[in-house]
Protein backbone atom coordinates (compact mmCIF):
# COMPACT_ATOMS: atom_id res chain seq x y z
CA UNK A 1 -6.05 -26.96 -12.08
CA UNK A 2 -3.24 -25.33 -14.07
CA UNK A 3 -1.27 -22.16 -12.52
CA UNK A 4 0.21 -19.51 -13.74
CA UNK A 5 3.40 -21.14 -12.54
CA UNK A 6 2.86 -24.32 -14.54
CA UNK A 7 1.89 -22.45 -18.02
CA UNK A 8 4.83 -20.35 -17.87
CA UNK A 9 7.68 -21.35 -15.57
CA UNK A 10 8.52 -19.53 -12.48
CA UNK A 11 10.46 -16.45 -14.28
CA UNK A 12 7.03 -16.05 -16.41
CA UNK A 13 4.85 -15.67 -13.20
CA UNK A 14 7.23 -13.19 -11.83
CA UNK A 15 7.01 -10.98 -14.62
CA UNK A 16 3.26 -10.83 -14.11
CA UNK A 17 4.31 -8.90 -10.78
CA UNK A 18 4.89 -5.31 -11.07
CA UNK A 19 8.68 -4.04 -9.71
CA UNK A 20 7.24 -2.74 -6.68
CA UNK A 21 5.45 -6.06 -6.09
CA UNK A 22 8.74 -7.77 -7.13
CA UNK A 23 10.79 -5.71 -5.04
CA UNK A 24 8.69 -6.75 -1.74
CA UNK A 25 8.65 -10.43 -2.79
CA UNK A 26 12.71 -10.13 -2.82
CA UNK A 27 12.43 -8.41 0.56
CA UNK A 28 10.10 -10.96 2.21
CA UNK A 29 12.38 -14.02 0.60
CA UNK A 30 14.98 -11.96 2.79
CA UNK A 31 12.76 -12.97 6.07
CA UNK A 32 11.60 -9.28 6.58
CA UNK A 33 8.63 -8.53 8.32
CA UNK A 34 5.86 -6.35 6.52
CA UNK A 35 6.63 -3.54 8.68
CA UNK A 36 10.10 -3.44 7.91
CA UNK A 37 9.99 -3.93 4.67
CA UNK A 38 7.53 -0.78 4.74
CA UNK A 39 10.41 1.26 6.74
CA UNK A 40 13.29 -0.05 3.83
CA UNK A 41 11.07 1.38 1.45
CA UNK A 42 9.29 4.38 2.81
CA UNK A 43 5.34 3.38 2.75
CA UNK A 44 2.66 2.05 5.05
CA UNK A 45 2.37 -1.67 6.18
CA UNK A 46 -0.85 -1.26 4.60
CA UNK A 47 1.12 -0.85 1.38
CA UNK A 48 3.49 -3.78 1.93
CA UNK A 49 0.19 -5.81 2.32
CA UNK A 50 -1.59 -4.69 -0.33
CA UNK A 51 1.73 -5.71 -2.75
CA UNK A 52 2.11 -8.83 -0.47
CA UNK A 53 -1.68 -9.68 -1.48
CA UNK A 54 -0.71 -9.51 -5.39
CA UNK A 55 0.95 -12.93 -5.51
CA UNK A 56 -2.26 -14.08 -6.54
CA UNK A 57 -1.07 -12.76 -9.50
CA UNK A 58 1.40 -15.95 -9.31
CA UNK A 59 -1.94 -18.08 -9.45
CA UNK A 60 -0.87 -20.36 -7.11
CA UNK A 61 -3.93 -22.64 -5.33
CA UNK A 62 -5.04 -22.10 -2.40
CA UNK A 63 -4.99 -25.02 -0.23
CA UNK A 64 -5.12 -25.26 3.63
CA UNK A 65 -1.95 -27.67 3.68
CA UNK A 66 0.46 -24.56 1.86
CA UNK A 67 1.13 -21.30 3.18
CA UNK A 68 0.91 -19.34 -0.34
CA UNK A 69 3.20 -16.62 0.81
CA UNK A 70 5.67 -19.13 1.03
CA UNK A 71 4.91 -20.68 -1.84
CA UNK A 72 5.43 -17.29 -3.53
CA UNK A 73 8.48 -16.50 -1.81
CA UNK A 74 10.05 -20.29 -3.06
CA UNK A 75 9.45 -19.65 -7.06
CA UNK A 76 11.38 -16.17 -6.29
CA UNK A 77 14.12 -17.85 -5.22
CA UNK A 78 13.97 -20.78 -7.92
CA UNK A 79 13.31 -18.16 -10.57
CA UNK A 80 16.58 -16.77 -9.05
CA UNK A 81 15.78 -13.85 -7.22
């Protein structure tokens, strides 16, 4: 199974992420919690987890050996966020 990260490198994924979506990724690769990244940037956790949720977007597997969100959070910082 190819993923979005294998067809177009790691920046290419990113860019399938909106800025908001982005900008919570960068936060989270910063070890914040949902609910402060929600405080940093003024919405609901509910918010944070909905952009949290996008890095499907990312099409990484799903597997019950990897945690995806830090999966997601690793081809941030490869991609050099």
């Amino acid at each position: 199974m190819r993923t979005r990260v294998d067809e177009g490198g790691e920046e290419g994924a990113l860019a399938s992420l909106t800025p908001r979506e982005r900008e919570v990724l960068a936060l989270r690769a910063g070890g914040r919690t949902n609910n402060a990244i929600a405080r940093e940037i003024v919405v609901t956790s509910g918010a944070v987890e909905k952009h949290v949720s996008s890095i499907g977007k990312l099409g990484l597997p799903a597997s019950t050996d990897d945690h995806r969100r830090v999966l997601a959070v690793l081809v941030f910082l490869r991609a050099g966020g």
